[in-house]
N, C-alpha and C. Protein backbone atom coordinates (compact mmCIF):
# COMPACT_ATOMS: atom_id res chain seq x y z
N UNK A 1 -7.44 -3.22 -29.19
CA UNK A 1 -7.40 -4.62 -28.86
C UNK A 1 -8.60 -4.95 -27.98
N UNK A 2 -9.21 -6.14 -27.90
CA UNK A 2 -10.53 -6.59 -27.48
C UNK A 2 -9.58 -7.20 -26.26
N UNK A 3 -10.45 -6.70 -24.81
CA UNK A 3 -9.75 -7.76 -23.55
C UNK A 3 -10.49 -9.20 -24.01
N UNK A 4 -9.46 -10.01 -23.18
CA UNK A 4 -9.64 -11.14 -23.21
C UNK A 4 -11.07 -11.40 -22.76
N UNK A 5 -11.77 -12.55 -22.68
CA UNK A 5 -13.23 -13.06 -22.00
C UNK A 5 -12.84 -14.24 -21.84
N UNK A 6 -13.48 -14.67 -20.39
CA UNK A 6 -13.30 -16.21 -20.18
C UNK A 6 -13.94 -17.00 -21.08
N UNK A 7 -13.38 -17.94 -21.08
CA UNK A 7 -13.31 -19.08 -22.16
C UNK A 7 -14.90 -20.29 -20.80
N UNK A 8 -15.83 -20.52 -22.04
CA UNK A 8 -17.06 -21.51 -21.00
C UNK A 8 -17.40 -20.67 -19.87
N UNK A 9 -18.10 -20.81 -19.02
CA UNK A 9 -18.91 -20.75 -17.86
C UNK A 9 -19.76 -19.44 -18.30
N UNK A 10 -19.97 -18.86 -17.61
CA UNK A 10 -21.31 -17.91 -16.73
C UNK A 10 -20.77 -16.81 -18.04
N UNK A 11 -21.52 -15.98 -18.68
CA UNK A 11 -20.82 -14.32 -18.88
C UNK A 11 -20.30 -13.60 -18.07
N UNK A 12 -19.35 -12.53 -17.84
CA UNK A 12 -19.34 -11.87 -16.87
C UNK A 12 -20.63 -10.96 -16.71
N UNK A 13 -21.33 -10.70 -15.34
CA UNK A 13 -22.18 -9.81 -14.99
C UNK A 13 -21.55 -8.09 -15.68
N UNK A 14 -22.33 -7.33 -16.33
CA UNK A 14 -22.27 -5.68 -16.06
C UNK A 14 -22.80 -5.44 -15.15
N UNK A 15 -21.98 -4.27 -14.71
CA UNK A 15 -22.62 -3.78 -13.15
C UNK A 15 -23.61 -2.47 -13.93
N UNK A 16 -23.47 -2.09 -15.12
CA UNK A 16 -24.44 -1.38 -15.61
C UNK A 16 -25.93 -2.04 -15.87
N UNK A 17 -26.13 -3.31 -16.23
CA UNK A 17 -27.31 -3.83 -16.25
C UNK A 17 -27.96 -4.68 -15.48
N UNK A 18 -28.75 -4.79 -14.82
CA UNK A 18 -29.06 -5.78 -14.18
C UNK A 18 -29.34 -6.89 -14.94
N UNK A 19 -29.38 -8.17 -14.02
CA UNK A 19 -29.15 -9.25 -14.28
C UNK A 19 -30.49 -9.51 -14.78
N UNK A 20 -30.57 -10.30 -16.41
CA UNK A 20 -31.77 -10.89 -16.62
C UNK A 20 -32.36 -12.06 -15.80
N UNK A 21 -33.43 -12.10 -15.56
CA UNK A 21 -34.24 -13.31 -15.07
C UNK A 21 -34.24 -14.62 -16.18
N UNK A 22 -34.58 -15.73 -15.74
CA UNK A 22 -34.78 -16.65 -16.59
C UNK A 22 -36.31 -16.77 -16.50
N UNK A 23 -36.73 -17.07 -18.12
CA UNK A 23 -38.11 -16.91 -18.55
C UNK A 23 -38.79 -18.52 -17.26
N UNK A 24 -39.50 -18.02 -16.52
CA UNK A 24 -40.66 -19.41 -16.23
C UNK A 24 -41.62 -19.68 -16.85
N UNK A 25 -41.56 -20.80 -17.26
CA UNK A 25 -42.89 -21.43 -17.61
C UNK A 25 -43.65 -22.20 -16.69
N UNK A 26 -45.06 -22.21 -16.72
CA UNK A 26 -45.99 -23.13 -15.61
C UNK A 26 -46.45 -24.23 -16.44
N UNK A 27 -45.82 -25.29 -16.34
CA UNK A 27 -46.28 -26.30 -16.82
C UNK A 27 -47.72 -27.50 -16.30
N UNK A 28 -48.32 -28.22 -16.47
CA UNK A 28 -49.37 -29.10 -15.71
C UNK A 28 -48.76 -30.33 -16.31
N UNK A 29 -48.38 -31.31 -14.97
CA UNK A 29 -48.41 -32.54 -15.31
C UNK A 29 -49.37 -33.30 -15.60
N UNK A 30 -49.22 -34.71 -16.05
CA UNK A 30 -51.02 -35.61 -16.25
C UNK A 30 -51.38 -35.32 -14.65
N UNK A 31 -50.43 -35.81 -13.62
CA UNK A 31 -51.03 -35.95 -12.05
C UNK A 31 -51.63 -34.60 -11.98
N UNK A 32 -51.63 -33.28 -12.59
CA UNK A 32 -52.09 -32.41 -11.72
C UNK A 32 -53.64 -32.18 -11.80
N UNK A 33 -54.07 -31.94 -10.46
CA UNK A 33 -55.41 -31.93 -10.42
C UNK A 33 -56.07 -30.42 -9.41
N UNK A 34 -57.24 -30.29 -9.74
CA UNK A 34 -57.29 -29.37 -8.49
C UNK A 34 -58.83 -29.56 -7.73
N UNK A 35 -58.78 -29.02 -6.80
CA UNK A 35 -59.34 -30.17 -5.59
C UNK A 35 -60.38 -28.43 -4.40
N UNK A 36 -60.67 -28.79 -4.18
CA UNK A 36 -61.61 -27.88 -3.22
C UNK A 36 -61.10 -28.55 -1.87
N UNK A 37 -61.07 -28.08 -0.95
CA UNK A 37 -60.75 -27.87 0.37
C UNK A 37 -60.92 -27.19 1.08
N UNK A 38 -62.14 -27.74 2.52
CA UNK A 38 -62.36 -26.64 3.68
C UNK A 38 -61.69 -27.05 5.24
N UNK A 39 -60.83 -27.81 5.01
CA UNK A 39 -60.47 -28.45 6.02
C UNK A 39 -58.59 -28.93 5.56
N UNK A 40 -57.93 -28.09 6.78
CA UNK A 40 -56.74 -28.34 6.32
C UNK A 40 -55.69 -28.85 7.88
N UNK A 41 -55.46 -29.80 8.11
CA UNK A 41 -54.64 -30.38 8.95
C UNK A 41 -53.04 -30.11 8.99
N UNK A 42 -52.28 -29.51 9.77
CA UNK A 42 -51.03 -29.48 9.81
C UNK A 42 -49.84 -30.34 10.95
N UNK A 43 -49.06 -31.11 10.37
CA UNK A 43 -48.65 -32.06 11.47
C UNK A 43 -47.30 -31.89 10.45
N UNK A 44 -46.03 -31.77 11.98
CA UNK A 44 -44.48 -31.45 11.51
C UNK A 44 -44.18 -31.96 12.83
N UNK A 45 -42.68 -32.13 11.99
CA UNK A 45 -41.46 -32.76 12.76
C UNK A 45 -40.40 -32.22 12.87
N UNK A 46 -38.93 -32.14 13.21
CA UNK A 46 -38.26 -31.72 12.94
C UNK A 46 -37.77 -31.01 11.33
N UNK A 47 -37.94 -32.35 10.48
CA UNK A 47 -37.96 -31.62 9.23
C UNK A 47 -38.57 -31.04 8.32
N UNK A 48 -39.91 -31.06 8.30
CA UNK A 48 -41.19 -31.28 7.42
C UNK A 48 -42.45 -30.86 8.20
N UNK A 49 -43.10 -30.04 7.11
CA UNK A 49 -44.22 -29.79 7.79
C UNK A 49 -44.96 -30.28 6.49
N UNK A 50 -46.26 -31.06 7.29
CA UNK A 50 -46.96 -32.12 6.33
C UNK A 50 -48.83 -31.07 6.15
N UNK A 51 -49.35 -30.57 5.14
CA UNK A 51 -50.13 -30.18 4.95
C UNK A 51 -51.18 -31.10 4.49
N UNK A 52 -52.45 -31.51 5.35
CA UNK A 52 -53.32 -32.58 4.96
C UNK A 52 -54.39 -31.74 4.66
N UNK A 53 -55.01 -31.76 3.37
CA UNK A 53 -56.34 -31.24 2.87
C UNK A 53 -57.69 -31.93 2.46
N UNK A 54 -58.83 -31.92 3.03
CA UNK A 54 -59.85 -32.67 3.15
C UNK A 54 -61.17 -31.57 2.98
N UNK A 55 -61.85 -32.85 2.79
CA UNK A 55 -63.42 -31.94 2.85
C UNK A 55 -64.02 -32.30 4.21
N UNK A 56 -64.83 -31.20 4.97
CA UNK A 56 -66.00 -31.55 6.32
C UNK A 56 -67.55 -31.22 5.81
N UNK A 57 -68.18 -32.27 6.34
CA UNK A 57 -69.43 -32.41 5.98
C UNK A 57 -70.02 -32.64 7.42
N UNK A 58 -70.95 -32.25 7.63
CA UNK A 58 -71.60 -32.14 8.94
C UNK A 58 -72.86 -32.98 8.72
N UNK A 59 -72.82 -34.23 8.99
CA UNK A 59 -74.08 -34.91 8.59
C UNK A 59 -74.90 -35.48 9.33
N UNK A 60 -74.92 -34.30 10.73
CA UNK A 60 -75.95 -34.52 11.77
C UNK A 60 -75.52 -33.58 12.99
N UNK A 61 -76.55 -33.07 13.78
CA UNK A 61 -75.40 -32.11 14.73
C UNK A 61 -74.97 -32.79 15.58
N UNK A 62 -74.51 -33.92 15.51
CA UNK A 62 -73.50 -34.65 16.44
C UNK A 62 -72.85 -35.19 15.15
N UNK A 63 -72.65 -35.48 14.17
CA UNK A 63 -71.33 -35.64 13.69
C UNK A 63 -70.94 -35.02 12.47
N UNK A 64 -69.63 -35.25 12.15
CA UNK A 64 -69.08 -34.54 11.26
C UNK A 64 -68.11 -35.52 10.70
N UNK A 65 -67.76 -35.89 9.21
CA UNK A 65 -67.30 -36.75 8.44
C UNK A 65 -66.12 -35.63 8.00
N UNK A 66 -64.87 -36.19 8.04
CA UNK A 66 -63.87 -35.34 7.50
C UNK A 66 -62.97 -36.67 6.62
N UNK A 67 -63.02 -36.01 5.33
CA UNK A 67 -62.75 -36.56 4.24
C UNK A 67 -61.02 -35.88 3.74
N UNK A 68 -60.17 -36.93 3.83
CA UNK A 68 -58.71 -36.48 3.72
C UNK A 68 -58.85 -37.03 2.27
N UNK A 69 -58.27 -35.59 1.25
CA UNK A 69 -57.77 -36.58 0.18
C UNK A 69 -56.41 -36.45 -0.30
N UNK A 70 -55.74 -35.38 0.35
CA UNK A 70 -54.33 -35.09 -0.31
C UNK A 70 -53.40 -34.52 0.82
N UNK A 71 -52.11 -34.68 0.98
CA UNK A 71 -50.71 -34.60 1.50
C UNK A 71 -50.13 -33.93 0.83
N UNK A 72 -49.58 -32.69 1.55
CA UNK A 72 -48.08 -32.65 0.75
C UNK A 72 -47.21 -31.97 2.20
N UNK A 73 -46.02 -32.76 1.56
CA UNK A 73 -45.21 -32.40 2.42
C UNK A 73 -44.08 -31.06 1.86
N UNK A 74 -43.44 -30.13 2.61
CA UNK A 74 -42.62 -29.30 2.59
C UNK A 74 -41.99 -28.75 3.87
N UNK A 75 -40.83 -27.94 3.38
CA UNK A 75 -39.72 -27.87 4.32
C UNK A 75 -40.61 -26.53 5.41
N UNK A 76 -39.50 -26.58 6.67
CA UNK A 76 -39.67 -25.10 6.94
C UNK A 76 -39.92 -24.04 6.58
N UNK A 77 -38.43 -24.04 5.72
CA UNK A 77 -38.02 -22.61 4.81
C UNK A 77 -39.66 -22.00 3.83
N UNK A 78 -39.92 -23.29 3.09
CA UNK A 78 -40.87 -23.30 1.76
C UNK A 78 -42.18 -22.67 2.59
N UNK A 79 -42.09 -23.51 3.48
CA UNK A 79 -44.01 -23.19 4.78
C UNK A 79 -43.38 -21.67 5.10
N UNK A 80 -42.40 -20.86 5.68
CA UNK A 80 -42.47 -19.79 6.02
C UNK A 80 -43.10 -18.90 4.58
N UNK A 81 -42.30 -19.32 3.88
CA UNK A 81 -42.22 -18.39 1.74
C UNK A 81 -43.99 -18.54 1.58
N UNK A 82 -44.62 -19.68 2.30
CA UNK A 82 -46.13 -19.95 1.52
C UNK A 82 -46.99 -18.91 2.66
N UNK A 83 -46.58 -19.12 3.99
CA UNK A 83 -47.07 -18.03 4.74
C UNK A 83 -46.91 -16.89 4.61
N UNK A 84 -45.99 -16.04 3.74
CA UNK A 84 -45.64 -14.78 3.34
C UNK A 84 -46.69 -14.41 2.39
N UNK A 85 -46.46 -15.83 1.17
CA UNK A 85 -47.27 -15.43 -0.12
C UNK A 85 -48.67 -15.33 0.62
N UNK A 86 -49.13 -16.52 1.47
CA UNK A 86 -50.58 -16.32 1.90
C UNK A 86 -50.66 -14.92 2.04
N UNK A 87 -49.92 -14.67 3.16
CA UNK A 87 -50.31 -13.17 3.88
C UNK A 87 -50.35 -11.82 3.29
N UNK A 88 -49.89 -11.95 1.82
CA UNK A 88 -49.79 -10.36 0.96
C UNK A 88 -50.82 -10.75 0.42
N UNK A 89 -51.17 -12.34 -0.01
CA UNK A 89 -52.45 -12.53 -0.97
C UNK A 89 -53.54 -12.05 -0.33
N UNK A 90 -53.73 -12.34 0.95
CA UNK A 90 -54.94 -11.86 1.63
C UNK A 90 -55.13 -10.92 2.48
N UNK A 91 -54.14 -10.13 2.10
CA UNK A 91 -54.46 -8.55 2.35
C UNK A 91 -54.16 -7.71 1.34
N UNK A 92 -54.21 -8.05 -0.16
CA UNK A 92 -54.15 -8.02 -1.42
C UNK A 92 -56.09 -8.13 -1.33
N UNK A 93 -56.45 -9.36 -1.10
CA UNK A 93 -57.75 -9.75 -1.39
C UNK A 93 -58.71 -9.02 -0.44
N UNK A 94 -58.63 -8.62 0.93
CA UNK A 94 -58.93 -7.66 1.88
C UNK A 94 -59.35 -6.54 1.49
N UNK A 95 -58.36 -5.85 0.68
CA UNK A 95 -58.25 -4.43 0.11
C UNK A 95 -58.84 -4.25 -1.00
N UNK A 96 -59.14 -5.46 -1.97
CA UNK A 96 -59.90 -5.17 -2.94
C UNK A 96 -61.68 -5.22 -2.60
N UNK A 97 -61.59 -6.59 -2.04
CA UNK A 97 -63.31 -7.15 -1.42
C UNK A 97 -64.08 -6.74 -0.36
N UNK A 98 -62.76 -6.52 0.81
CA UNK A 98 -63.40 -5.84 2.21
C UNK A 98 -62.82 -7.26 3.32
N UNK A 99 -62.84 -6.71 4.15
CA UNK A 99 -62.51 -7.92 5.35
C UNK A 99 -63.16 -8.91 5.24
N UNK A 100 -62.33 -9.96 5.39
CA UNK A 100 -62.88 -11.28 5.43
C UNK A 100 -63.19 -11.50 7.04
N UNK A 101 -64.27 -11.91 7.33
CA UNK A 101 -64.86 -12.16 8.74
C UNK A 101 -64.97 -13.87 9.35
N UNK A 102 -64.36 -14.38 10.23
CA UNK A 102 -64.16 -15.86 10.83
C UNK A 102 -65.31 -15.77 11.25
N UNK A 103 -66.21 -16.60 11.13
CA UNK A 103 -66.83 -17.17 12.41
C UNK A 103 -66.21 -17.34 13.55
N UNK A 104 -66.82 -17.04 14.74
CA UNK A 104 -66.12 -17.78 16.15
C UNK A 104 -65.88 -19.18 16.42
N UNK A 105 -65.13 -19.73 16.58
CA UNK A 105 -64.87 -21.37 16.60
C UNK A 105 -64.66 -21.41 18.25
N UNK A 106 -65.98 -22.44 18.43
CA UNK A 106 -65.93 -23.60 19.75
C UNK A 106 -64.80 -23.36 19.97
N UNK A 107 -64.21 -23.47 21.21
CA UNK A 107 -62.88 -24.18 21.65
C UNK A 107 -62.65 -25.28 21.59
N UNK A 108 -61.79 -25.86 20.79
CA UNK A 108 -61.57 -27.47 20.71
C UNK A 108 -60.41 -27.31 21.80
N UNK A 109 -59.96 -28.69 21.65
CA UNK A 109 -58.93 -29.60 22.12
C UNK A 109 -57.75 -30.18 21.01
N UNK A 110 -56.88 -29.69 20.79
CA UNK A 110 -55.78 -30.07 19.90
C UNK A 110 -54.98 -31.37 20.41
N UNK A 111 -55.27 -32.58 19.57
CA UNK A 111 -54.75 -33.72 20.07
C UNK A 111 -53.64 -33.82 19.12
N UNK A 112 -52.14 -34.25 19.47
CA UNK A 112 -51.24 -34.61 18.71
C UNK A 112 -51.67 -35.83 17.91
N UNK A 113 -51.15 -35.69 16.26
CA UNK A 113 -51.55 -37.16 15.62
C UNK A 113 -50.35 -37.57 15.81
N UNK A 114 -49.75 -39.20 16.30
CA UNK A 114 -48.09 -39.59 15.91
C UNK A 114 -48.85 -40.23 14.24
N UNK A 115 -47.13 -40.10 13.64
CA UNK A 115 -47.52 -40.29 12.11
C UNK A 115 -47.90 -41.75 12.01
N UNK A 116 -48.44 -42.00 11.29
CA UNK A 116 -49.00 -43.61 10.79
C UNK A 116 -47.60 -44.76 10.72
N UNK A 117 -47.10 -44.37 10.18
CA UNK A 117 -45.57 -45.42 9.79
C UNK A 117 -44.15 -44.92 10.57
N UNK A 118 -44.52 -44.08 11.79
CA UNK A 118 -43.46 -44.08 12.89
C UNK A 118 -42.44 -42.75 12.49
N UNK A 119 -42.79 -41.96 11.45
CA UNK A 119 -42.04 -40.69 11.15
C UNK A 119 -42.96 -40.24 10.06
N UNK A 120 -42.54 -38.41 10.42
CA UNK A 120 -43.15 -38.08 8.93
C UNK A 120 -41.67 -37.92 7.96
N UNK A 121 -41.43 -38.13 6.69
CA UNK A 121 -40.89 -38.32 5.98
C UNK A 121 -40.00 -36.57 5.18
């Protein structure tokens, strides 16, 4: 005799096989674009941390033009998962190329931005 099987939902899991993955696909919307960026701004709130990406152009040694062209916003959780992925990527990329070396950066002054429309979203 065949045991019964639930009737609709999920299959039951075997504990002999692991669980298949579901296939991803990477799709491109019309909006998607991709963009160069040496200049990246970070401003959060309780909920959201808002990633602003721009270009700097130095177009005199007294000034510097910083060109914002894109936002995105994401959670905590997502910014910790992108700091992880950063951090294996570039010691992934380290180990293949050789150390990546900073320039020394001036000491600035970190001024809080408040958001434009009274919250970030």
């Amino acid at each position: 005799m065949v045991p019964n099987k639930p009737s609709g939902g999920l299959p039951e899991a075997d504990s002999a096989q692991p669980a298949s993955q579901p296939e991803v696909r990477f799709q491109k919307t019309d909006a998607y674009r991709e963009s160069y960026a040496n200049s990246v701004q970070i401003r959060m709130s309780v909920w959201d941390l808002q990633l602003v990406f721009g270009t700097v152009n130095q177009v005199s040694p007294t000034e510097v033009d910083l060109n914002n062209f894109q936002a995105i916003y994401m959670s905590p959780q997502q910014a910790k998962a992108l700091h992880n992925l950063l951090s294996q990527n570039l010691a992934q990329y380290e180990k293949t190329f050789g150390k990546i070396a900073l320039e020394p950066a001036p000491a600035i002054t970190v001024i809080p931005v408040p958001p434009t429309n009274g919250s970030i979203n």
